[in-house]
PDB file of N, CA and C in Angstrom:
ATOM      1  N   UNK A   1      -0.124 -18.727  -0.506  1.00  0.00           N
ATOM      2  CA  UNK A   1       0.005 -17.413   0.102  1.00  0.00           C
ATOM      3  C   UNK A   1      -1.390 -16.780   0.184  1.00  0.00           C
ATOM      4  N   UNK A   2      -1.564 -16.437   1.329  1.00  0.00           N
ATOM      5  CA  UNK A   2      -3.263 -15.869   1.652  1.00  0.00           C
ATOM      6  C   UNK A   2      -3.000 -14.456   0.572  1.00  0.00           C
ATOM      7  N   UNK A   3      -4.323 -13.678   0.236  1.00  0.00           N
ATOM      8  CA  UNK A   3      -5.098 -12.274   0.140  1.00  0.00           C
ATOM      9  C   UNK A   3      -4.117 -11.326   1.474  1.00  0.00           C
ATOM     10  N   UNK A   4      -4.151 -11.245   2.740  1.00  0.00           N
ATOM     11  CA  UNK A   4      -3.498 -10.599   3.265  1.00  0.00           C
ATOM     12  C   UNK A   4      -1.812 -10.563   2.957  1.00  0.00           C
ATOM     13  N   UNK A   5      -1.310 -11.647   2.889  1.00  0.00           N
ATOM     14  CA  UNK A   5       0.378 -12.034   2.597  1.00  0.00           C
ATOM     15  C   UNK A   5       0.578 -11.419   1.307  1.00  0.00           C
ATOM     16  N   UNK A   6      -0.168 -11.144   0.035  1.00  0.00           N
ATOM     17  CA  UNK A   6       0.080 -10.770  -0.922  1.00  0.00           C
ATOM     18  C   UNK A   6       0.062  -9.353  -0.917  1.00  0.00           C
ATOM     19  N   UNK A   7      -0.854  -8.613  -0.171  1.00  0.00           N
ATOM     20  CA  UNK A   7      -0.979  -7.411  -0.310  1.00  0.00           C
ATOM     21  C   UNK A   7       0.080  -6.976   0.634  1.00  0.00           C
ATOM     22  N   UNK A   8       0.163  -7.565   1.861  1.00  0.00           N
ATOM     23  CA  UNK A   8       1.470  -6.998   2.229  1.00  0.00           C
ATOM     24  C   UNK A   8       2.596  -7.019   1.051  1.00  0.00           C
ATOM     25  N   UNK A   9       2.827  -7.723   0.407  1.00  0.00           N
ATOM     26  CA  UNK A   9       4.173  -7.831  -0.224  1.00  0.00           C
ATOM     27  C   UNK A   9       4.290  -6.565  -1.428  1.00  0.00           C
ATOM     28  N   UNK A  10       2.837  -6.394  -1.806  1.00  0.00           N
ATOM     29  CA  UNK A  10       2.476  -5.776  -2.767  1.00  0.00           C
ATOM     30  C   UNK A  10       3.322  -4.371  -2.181  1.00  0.00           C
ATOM     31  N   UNK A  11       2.185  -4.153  -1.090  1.00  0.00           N
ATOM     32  CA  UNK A  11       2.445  -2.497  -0.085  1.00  0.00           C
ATOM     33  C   UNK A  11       3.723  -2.434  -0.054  1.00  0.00           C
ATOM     34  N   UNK A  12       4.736  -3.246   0.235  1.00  0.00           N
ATOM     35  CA  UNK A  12       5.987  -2.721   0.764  1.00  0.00           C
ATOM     36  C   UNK A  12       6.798  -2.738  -0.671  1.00  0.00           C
ATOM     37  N   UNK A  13       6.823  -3.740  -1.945  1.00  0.00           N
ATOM     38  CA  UNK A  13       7.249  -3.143  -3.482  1.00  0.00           C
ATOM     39  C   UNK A  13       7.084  -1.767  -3.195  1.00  0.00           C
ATOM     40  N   UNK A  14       5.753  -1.439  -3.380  1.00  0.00           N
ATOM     41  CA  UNK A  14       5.229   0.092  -3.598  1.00  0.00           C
ATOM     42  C   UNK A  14       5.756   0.798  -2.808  1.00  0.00           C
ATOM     43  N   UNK A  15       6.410   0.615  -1.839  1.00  0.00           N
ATOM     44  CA  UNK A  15       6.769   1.696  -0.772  1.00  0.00           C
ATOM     45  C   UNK A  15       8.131   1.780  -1.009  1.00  0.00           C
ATOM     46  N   UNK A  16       8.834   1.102  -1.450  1.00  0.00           N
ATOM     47  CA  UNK A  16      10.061   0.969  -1.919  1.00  0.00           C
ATOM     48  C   UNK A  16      10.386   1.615  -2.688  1.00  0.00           C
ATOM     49  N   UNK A  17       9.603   1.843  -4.044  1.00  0.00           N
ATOM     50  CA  UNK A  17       9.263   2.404  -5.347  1.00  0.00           C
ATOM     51  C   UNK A  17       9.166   4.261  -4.741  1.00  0.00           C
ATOM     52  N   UNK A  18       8.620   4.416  -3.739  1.00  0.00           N
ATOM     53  CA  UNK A  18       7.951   5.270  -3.739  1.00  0.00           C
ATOM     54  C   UNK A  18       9.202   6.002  -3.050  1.00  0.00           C
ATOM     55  N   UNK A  19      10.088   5.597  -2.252  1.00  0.00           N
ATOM     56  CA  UNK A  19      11.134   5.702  -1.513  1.00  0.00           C
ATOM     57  C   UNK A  19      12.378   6.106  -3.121  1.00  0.00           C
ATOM     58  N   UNK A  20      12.382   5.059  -3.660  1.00  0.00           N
ATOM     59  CA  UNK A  20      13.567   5.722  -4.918  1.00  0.00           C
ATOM     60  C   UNK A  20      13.185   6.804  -5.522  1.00  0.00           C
ATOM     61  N   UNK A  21      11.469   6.826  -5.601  1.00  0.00           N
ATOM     62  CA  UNK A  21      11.377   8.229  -6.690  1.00  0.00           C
ATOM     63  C   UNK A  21      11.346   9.121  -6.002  1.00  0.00           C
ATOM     64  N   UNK A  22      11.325   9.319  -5.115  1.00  0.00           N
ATOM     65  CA  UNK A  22      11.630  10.249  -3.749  1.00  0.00           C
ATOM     66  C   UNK A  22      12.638  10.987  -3.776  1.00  0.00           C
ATOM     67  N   UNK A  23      13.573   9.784  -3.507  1.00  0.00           N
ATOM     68  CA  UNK A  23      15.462  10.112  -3.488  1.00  0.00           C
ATOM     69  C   UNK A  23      15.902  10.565  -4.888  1.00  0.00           C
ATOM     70  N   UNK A  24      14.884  10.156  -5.675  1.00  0.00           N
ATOM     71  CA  UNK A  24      15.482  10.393  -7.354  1.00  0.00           C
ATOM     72  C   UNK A  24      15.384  12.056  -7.721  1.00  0.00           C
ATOM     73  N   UNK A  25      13.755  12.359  -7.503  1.00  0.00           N
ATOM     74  CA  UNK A  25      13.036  13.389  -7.730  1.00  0.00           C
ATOM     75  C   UNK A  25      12.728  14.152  -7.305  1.00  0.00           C
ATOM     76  N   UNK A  26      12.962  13.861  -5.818  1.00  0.00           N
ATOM     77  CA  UNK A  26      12.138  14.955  -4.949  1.00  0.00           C
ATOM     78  C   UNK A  26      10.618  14.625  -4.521  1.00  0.00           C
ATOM     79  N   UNK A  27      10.284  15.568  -3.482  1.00  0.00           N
ATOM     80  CA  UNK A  27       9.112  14.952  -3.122  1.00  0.00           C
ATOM     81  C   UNK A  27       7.985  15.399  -3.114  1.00  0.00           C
ATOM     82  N   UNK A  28       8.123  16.702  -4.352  1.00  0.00           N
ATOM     83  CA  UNK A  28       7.146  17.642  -5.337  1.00  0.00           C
ATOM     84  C   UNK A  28       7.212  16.769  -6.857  1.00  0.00           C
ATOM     85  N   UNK A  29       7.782  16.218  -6.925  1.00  0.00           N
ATOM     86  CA  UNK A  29       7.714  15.622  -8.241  1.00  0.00           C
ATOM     87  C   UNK A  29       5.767  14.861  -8.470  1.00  0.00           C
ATOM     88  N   UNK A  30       5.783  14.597  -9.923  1.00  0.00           N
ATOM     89  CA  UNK A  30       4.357  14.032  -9.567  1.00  0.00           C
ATOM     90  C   UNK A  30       4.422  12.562  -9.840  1.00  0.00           C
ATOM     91  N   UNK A  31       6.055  12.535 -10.347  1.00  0.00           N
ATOM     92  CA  UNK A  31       5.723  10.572 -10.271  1.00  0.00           C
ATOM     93  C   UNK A  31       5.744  10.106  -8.888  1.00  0.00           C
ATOM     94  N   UNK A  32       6.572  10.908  -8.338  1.00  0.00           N
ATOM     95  CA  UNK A  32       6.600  10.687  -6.079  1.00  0.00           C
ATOM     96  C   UNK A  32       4.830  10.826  -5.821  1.00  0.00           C
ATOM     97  N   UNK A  33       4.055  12.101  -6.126  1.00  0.00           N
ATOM     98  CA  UNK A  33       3.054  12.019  -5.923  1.00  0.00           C
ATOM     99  C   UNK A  33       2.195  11.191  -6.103  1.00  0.00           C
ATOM    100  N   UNK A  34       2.425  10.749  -7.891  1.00  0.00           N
ATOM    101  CA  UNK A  34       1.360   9.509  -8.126  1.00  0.00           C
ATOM    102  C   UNK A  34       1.605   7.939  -7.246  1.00  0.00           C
ATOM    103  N   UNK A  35       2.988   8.184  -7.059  1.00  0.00           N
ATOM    104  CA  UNK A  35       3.385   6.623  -6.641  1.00  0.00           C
ATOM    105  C   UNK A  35       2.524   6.588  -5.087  1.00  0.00           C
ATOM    106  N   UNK A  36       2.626   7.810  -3.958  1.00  0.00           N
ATOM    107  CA  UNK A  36       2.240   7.964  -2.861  1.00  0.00           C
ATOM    108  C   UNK A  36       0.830   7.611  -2.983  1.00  0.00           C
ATOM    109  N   UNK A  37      -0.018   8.692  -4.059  1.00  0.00           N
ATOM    110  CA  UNK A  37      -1.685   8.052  -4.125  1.00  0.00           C
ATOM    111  C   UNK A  37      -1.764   6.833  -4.181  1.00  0.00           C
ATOM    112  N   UNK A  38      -0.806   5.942  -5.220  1.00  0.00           N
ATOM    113  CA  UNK A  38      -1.252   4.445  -5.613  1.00  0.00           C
ATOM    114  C   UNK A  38      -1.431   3.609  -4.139  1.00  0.00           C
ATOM    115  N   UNK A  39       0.119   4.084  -3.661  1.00  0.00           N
ATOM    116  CA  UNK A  39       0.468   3.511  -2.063  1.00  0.00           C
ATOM    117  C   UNK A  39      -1.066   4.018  -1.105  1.00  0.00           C
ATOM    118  N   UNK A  40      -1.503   4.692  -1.505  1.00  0.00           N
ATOM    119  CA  UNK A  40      -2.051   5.166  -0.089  1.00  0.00           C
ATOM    120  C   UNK A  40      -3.795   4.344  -0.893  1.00  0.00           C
ATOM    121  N   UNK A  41      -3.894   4.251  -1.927  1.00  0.00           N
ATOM    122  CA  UNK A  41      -5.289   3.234  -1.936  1.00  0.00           C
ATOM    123  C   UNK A  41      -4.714   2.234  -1.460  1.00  0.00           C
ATOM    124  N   UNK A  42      -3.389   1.272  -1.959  1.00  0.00           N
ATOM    125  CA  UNK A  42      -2.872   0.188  -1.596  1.00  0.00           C
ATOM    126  C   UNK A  42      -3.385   0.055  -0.141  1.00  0.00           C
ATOM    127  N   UNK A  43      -3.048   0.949   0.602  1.00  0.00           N
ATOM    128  CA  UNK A  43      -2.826   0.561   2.392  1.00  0.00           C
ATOM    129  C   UNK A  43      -4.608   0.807   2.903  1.00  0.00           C
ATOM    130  N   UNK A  44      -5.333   1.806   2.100  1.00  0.00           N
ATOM    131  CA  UNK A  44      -6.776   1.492   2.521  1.00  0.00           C
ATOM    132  C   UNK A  44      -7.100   0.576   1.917  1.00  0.00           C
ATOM    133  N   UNK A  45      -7.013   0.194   1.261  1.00  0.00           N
ATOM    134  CA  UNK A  45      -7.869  -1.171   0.290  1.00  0.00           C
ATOM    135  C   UNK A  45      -7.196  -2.196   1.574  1.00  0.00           C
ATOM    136  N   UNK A  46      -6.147  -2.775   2.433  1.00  0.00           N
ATOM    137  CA  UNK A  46      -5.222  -3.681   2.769  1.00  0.00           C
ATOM    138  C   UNK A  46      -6.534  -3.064   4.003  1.00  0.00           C
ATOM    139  N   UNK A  47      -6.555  -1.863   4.829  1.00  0.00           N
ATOM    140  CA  UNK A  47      -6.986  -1.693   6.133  1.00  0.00           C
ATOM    141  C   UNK A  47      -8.072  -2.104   5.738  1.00  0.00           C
ATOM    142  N   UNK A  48      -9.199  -1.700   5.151  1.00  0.00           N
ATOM    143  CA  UNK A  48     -10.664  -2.663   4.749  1.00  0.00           C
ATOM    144  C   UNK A  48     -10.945  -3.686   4.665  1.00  0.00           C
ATOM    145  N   UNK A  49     -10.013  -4.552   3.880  1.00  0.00           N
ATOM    146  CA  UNK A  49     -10.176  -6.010   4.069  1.00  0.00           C
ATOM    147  C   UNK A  49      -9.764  -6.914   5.230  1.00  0.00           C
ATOM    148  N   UNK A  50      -8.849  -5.959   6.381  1.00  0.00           N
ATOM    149  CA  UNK A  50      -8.510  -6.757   7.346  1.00  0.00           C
ATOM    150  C   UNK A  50      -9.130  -6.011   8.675  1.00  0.00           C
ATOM    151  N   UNK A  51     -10.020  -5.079   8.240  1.00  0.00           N
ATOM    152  CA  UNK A  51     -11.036  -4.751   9.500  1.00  0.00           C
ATOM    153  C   UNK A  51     -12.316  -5.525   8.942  1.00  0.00           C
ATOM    154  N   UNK A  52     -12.423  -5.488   7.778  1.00  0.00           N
ATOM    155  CA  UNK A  52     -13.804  -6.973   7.480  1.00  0.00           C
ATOM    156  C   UNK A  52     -13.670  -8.137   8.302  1.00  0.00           C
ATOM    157  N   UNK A  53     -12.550  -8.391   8.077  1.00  0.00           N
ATOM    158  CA  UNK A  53     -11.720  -9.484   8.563  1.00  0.00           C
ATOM    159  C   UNK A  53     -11.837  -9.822  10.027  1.00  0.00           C
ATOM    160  N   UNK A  54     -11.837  -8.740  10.849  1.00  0.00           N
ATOM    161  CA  UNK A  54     -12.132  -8.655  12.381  1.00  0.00           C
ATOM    162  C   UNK A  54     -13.371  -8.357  12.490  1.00  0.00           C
ATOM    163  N   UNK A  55     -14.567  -8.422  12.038  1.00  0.00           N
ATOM    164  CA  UNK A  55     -15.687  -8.010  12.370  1.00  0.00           C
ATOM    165  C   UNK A  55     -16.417  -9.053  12.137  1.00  0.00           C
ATOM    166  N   UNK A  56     -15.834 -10.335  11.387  1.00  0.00           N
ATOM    167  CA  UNK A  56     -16.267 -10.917  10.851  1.00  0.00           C
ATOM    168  C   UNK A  56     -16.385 -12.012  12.437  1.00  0.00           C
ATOM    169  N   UNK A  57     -18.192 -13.399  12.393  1.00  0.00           N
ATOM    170  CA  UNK A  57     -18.028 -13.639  13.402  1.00  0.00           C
ATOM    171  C   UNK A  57     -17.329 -14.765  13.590  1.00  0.00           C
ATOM    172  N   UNK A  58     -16.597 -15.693  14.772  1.00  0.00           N
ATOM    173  CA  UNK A  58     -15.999 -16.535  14.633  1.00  0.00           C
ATOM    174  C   UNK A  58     -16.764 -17.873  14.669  1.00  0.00           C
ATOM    175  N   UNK A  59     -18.029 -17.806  14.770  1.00  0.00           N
ATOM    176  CA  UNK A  59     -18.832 -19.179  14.944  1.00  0.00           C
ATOM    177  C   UNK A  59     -19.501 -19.262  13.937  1.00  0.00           C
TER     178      UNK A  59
END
């Protein structure tokens, strides 16, 4: 499984997670909040490595 395939799988756990404490807690709560920050480095850390990824040259 590549670096990209993992982090997808990773992102969408987390989004899942982030989706129950949501429905659990509300969406002032700060475990919803913390889970959203974690998610939201998750998805820049994922966009950085796959715009490296395209910049990178093919020859």
């Amino acid at each position: 499984m590549s670096n990209s395939e993992r982090m997808k799988l990773r992102i969408e756990m987390e989004r899942k997670e982030l989706n129950r404490l949501a429905q659990r807690y509300g969406l002032r709560h700060k475990r919803v909040i913390h889970q959203s920050v974690l998610l939201d480095g998750l998805l820049n850390k994922y966009n950085k490595f796959t715009d490296v990824r395209r910049k990178q040259p093919i020859a």
